[in-house]
PDB file of N, CA and C in Angstrom:
ATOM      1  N   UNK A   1     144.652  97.790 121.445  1.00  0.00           N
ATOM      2  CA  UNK A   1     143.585  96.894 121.033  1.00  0.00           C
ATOM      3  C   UNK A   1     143.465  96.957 119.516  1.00  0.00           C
ATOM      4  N   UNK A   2     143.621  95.484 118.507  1.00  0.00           N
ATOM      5  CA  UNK A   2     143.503  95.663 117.650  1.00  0.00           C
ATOM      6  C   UNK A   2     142.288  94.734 116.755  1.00  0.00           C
ATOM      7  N   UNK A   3     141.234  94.553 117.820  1.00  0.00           N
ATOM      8  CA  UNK A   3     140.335  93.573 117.022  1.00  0.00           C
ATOM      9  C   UNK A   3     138.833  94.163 117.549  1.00  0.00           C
ATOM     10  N   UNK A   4     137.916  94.348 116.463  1.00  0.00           N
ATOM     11  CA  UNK A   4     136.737  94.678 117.037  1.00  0.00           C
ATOM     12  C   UNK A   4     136.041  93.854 118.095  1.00  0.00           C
ATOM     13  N   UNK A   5     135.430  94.742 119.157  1.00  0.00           N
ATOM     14  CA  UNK A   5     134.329  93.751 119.886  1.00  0.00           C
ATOM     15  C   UNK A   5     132.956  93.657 119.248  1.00  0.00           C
ATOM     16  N   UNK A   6     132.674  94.507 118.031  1.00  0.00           N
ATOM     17  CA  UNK A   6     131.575  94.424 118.002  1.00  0.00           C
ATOM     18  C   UNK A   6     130.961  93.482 116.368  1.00  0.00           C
ATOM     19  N   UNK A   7     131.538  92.906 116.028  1.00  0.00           N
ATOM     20  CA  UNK A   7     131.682  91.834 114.549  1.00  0.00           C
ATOM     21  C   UNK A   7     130.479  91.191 114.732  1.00  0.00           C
ATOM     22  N   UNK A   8     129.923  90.012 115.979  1.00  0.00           N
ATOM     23  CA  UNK A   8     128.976  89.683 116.442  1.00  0.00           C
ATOM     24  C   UNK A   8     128.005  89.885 116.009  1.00  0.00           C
ATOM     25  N   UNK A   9     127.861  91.651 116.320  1.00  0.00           N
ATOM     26  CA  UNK A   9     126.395  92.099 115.927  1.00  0.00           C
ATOM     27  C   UNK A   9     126.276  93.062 114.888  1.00  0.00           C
ATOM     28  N   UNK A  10     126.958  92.581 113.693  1.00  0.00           N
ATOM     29  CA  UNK A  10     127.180  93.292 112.078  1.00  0.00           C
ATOM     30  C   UNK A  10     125.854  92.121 111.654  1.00  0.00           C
ATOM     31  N   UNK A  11     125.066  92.899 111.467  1.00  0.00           N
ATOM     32  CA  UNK A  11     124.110  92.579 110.498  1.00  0.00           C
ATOM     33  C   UNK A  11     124.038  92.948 108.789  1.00  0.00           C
ATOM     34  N   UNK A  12     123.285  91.466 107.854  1.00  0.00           N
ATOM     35  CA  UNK A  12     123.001  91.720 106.860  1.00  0.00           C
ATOM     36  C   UNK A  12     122.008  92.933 107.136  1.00  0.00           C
ATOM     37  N   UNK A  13     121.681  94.204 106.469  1.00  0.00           N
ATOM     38  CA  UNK A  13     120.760  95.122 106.341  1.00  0.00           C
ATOM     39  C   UNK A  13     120.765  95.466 104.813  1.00  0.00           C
ATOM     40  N   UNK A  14     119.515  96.555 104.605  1.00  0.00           N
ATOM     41  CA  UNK A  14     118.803  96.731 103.815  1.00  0.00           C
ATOM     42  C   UNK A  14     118.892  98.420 103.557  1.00  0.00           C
ATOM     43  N   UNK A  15     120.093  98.893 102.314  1.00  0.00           N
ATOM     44  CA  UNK A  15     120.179 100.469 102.660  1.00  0.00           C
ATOM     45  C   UNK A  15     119.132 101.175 102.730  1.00  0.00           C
ATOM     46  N   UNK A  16     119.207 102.274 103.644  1.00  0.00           N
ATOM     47  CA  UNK A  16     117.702 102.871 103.647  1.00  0.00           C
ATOM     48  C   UNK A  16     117.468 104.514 102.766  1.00  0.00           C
ATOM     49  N   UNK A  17     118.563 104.247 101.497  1.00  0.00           N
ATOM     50  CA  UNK A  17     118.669 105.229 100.660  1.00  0.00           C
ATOM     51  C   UNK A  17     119.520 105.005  99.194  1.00  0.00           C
ATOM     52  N   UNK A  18     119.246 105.850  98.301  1.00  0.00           N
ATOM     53  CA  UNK A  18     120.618 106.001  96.752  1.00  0.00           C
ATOM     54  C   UNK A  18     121.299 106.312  97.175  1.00  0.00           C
ATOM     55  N   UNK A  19     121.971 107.345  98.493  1.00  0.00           N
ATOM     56  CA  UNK A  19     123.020 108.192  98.297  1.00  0.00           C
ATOM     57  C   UNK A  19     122.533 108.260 100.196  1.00  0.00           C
ATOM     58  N   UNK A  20     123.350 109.871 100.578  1.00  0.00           N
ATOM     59  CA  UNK A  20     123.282 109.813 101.611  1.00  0.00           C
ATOM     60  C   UNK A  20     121.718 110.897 102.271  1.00  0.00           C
ATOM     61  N   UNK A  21     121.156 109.758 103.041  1.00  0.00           N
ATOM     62  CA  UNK A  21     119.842 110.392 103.414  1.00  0.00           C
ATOM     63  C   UNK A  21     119.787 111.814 103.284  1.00  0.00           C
ATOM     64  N   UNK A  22     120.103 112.056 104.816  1.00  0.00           N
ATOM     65  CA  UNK A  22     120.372 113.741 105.208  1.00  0.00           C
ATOM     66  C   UNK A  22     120.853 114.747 103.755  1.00  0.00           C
ATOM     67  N   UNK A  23     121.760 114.332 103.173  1.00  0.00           N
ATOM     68  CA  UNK A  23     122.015 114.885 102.165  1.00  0.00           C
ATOM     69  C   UNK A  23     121.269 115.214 101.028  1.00  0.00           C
ATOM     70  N   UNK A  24     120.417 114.162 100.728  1.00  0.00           N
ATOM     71  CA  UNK A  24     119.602 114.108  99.797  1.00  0.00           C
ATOM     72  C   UNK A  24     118.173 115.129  99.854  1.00  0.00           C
ATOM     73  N   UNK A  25     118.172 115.228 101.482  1.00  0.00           N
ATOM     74  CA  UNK A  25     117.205 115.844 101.741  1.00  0.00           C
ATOM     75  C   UNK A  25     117.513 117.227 102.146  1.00  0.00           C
ATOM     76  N   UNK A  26     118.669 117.480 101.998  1.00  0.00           N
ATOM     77  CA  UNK A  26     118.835 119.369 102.559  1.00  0.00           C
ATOM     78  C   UNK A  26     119.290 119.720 101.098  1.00  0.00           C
ATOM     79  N   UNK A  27     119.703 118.195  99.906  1.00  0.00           N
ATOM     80  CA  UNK A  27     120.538 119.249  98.995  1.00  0.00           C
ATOM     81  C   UNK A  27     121.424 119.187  98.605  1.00  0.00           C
ATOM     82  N   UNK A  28     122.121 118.793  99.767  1.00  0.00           N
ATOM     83  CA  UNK A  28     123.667 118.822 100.186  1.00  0.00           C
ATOM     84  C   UNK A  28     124.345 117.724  98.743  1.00  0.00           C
ATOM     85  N   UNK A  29     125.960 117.647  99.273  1.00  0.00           N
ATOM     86  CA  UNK A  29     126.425 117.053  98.463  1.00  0.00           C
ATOM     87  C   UNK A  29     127.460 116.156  99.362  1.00  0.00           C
ATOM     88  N   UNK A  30     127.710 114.995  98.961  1.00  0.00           N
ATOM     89  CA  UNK A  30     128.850 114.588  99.873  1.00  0.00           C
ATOM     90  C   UNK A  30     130.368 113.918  98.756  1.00  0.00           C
ATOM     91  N   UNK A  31     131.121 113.249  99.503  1.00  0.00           N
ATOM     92  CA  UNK A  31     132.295 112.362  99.147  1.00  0.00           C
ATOM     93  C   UNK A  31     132.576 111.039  98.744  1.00  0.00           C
ATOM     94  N   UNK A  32     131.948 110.239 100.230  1.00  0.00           N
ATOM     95  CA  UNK A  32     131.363 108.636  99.994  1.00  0.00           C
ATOM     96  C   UNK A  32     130.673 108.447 100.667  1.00  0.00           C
ATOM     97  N   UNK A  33     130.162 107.342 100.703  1.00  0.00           N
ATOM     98  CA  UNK A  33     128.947 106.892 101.370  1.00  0.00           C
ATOM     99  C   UNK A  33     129.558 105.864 102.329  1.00  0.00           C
ATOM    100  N   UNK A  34     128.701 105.607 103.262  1.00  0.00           N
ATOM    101  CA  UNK A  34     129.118 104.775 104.555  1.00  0.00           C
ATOM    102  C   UNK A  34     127.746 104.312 105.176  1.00  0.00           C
ATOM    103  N   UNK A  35     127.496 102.886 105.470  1.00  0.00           N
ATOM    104  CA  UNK A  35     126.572 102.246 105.377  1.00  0.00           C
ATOM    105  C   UNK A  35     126.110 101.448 106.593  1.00  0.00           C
ATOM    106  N   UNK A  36     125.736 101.830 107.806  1.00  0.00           N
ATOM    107  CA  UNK A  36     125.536 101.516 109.227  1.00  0.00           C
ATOM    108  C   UNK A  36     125.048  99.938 108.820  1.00  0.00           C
ATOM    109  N   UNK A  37     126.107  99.291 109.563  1.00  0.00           N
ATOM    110  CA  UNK A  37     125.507  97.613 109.962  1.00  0.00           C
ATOM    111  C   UNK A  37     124.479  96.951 110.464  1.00  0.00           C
ATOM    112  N   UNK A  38     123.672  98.111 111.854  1.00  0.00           N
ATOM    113  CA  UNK A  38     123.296  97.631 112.141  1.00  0.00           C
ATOM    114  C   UNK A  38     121.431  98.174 111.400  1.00  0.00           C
ATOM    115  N   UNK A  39     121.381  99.457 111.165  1.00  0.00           N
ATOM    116  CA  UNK A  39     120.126  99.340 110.293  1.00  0.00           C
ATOM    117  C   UNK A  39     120.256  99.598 109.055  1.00  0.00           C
ATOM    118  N   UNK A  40     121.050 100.189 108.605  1.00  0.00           N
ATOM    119  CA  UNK A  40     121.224 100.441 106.844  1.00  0.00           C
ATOM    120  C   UNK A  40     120.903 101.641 107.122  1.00  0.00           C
ATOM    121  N   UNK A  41     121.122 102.295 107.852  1.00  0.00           N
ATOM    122  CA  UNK A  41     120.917 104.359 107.373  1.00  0.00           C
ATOM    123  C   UNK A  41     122.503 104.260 105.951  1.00  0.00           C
ATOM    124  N   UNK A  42     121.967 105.157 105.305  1.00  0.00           N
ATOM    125  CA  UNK A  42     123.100 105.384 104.427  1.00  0.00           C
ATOM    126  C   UNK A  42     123.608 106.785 104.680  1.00  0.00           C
ATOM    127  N   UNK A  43     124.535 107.017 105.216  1.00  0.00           N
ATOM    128  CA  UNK A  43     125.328 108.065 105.519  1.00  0.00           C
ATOM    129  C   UNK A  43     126.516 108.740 104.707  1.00  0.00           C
ATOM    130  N   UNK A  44     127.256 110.018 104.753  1.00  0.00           N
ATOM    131  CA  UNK A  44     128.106 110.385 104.192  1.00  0.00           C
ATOM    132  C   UNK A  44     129.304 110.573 105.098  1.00  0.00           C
ATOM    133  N   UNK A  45     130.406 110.132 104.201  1.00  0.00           N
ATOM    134  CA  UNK A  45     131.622 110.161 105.527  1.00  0.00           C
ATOM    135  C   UNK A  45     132.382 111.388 105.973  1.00  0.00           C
ATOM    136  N   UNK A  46     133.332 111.283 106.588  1.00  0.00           N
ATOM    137  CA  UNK A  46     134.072 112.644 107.680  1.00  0.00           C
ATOM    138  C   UNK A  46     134.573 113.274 106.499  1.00  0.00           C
ATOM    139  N   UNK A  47     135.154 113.094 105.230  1.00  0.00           N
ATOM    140  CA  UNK A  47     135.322 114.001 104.522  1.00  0.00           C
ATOM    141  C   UNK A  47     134.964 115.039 103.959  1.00  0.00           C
ATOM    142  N   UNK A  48     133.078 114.377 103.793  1.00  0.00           N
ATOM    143  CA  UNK A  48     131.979 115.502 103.375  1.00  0.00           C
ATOM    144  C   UNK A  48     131.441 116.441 104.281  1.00  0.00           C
ATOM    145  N   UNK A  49     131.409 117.500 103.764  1.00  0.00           N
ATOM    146  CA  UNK A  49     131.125 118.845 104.660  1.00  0.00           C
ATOM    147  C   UNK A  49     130.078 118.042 106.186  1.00  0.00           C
ATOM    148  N   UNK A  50     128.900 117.304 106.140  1.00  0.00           N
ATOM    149  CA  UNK A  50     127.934 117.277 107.026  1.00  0.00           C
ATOM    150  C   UNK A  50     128.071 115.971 107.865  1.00  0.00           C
ATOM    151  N   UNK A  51     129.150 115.169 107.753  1.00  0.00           N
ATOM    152  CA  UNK A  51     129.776 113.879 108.346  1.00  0.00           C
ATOM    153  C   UNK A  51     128.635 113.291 108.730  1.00  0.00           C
ATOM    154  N   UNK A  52     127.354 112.905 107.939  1.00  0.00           N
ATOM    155  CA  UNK A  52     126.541 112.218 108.842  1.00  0.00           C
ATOM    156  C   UNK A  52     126.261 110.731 109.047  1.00  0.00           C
ATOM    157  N   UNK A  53     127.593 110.175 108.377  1.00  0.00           N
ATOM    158  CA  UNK A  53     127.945 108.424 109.397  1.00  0.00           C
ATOM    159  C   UNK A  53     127.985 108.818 110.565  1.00  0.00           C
ATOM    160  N   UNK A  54     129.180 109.912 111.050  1.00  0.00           N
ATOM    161  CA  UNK A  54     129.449 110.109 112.300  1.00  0.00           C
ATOM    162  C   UNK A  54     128.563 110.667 113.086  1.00  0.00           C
ATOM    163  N   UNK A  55     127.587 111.559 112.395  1.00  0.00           N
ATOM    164  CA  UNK A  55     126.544 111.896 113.258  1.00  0.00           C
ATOM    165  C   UNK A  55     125.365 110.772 113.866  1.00  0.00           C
ATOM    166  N   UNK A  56     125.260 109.651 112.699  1.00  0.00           N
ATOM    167  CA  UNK A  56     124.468 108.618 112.950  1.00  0.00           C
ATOM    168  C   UNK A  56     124.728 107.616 113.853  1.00  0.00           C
ATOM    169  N   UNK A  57     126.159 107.755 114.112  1.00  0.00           N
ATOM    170  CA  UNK A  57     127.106 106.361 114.966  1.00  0.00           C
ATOM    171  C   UNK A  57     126.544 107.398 116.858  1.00  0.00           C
ATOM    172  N   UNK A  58     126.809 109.068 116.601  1.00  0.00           N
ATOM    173  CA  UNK A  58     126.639 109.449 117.890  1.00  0.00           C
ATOM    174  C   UNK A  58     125.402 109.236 118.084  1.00  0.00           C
ATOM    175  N   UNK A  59     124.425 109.370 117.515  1.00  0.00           N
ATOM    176  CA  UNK A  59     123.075 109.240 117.820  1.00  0.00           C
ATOM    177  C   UNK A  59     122.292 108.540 118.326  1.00  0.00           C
ATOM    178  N   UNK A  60     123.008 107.129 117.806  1.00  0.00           N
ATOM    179  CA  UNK A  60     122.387 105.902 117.833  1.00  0.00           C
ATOM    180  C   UNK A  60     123.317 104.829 118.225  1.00  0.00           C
ATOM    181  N   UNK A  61     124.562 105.100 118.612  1.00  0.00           N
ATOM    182  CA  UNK A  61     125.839 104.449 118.766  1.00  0.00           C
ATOM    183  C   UNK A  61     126.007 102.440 118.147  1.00  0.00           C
ATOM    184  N   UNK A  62     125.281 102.517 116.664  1.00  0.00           N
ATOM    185  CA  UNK A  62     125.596 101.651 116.323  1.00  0.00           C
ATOM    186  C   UNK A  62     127.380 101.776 115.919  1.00  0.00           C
ATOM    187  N   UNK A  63     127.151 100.554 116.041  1.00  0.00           N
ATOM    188  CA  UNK A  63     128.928 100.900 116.253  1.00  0.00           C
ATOM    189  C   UNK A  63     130.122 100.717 114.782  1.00  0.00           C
ATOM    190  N   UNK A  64     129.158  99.504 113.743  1.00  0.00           N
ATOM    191  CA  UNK A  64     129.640  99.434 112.628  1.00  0.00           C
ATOM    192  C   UNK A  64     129.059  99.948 111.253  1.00  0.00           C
ATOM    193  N   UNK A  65     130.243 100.505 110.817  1.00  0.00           N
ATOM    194  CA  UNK A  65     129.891 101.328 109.308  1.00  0.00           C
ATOM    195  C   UNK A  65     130.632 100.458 107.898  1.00  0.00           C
ATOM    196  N   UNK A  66     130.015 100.412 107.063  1.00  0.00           N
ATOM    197  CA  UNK A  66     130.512  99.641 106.200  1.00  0.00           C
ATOM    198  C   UNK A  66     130.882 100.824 105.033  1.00  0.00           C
ATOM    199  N   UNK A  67     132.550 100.678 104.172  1.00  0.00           N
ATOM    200  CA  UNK A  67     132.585 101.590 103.272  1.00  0.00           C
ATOM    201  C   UNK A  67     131.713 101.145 101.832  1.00  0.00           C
ATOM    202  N   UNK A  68     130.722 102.190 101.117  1.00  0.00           N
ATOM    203  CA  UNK A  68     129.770 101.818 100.797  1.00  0.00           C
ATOM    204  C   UNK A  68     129.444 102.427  99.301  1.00  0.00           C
ATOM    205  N   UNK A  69     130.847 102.751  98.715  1.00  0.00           N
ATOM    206  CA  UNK A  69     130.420 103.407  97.298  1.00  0.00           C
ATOM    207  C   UNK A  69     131.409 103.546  96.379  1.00  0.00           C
ATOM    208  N   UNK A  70     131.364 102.417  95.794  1.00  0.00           N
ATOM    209  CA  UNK A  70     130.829 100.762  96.094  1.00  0.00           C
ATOM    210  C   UNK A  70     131.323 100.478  96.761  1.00  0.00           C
ATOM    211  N   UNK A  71     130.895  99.184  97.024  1.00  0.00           N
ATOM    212  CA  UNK A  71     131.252  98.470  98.419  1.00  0.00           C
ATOM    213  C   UNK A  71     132.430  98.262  98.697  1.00  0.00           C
ATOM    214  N   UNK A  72     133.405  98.538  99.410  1.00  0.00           N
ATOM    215  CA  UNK A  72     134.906  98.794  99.677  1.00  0.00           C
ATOM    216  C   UNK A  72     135.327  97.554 100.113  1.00  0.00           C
ATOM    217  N   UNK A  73     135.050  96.522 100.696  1.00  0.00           N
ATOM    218  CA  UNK A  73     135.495  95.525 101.608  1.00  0.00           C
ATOM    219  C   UNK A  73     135.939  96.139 102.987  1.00  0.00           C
ATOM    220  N   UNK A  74     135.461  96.976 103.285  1.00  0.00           N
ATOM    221  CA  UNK A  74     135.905  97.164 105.034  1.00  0.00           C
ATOM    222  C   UNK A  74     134.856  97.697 105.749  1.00  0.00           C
ATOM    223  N   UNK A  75     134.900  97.837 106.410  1.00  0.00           N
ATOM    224  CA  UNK A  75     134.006  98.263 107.987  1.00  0.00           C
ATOM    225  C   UNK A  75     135.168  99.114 108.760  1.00  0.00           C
ATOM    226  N   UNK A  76     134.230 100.061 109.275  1.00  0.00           N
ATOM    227  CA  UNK A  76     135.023 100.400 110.618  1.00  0.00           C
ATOM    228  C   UNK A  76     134.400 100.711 111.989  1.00  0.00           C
ATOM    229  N   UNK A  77     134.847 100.054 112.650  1.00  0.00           N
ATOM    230  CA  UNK A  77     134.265 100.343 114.782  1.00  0.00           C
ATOM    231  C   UNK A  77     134.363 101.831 114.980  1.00  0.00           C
ATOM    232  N   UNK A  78     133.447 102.381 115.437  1.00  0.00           N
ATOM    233  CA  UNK A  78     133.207 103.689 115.983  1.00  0.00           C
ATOM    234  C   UNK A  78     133.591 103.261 117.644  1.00  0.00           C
ATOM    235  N   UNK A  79     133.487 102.631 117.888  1.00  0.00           N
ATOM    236  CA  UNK A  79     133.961 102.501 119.368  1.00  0.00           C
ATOM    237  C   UNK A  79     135.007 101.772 119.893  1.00  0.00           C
ATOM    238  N   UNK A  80     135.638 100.796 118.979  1.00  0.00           N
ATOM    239  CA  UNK A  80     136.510 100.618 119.233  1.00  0.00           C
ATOM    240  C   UNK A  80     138.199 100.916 117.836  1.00  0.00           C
ATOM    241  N   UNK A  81     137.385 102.105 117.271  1.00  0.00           N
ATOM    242  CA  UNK A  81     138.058 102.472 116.168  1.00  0.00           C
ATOM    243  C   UNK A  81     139.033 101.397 115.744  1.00  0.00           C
ATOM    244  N   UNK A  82     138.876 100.511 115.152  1.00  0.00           N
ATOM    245  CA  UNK A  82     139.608  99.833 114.424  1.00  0.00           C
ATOM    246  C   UNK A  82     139.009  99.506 112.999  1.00  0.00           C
ATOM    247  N   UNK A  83     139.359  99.117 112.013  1.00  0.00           N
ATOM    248  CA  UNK A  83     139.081  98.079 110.365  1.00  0.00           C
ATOM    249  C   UNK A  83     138.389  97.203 110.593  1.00  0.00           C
ATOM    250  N   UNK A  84     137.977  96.812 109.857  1.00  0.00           N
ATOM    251  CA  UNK A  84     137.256  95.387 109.829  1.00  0.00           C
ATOM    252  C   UNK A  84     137.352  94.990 108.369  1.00  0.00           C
ATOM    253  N   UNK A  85     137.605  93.714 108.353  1.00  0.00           N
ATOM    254  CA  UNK A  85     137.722  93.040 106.842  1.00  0.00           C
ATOM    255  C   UNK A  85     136.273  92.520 106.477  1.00  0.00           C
ATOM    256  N   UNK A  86     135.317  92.893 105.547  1.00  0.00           N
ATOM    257  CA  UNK A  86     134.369  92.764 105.519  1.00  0.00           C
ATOM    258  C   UNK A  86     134.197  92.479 103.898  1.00  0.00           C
ATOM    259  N   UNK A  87     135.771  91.538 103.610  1.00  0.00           N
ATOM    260  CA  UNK A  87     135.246  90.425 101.936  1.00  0.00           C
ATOM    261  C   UNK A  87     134.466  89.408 102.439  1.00  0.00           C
ATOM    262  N   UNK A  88     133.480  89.044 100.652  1.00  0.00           N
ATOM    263  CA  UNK A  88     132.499  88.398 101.366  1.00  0.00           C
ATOM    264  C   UNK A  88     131.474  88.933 102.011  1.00  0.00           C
ATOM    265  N   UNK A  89     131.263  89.641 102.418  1.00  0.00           N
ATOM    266  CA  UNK A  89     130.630  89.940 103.429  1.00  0.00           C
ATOM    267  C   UNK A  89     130.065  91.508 103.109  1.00  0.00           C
ATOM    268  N   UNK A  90     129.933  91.730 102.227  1.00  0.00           N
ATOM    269  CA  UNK A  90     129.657  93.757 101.229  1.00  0.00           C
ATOM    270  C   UNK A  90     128.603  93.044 101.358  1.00  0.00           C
ATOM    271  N   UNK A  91     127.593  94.211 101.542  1.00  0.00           N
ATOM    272  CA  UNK A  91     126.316  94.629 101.363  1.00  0.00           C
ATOM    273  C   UNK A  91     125.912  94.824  99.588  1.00  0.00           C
ATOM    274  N   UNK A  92     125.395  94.255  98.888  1.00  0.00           N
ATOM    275  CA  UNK A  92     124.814  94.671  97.278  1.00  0.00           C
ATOM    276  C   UNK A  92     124.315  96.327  96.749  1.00  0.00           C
ATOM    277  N   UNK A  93     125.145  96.853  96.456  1.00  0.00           N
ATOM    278  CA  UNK A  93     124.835  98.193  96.327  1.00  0.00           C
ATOM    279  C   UNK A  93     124.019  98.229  94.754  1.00  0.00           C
ATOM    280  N   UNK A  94     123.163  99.264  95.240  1.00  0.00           N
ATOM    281  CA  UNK A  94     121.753  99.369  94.091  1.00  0.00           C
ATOM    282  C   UNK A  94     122.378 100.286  93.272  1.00  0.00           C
ATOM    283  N   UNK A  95     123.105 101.399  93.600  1.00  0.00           N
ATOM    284  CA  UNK A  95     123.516 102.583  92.985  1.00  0.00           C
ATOM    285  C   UNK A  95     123.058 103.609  93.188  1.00  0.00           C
ATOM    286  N   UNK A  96     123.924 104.071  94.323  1.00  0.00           N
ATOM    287  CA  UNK A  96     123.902 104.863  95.147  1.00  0.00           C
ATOM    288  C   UNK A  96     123.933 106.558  93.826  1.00  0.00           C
ATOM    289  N   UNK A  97     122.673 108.020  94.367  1.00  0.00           N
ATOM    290  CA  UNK A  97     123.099 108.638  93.018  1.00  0.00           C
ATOM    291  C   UNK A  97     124.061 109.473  92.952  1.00  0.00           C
ATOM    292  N   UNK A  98     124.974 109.638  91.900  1.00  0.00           N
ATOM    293  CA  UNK A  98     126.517 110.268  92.649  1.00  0.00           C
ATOM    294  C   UNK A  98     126.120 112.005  92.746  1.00  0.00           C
ATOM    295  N   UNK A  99     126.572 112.124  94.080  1.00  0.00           N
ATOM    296  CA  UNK A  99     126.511 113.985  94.549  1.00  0.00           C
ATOM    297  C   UNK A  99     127.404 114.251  95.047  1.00  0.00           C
ATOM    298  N   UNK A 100     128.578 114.198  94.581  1.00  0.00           N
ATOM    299  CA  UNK A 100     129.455 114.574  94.683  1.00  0.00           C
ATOM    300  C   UNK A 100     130.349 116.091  93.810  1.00  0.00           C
ATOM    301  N   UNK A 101     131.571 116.727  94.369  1.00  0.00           N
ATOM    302  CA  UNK A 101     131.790 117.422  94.295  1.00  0.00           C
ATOM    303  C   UNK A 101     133.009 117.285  92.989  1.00  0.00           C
TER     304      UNK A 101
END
């Protein structure tokens, strides 16, 4: 399978942070940011020590993440793990604050 089922329900949203929530709030530091479609949690990706896109996708099994620092042009399906081409279509990043390593 090489096409998302879930494109449909990629919503415009509204990030719900600078950087990555969880992170911001223990301290922590992350890699990049990754930007849930369907509410705007702003998350940090599988590279950073506390993966919490991936923790946010299990939680809540929204299914699309947008790459988010800056805006990458892609998405990716947590459930049906595939890409998504998402030119055009980036979310406006405010400036996210960099905590990185």
């Amino acid at each position: 399978m090489d096409e998302c089922r879930h494109t449909k329900d990629i919503k415009k949203v509204t990030p719900s942070a600078l950087g990555c929530e969880e992170c911001l709030k223990s301290g922590s530091w992350w890699v990049h940011l990754r930007l849930c479609r369907t509410c705007g949690h702003v998350g940090c990706c599988d590279d950073s020590p506390n993966r919490h896109a991936t923790k946010h996708f299990h939680a809540t099994q929204h299914p699309v993440i947008e790459g988010y620092d800056p805006p990458e042009g892609w998405g990716w399906c947590f459930v049906d793990e595939v890409f998504i081409d998402l030119e055009g279509d980036t979310t406006p990043q405010s400036g996210p604050i960099p905590k990185f390593v």
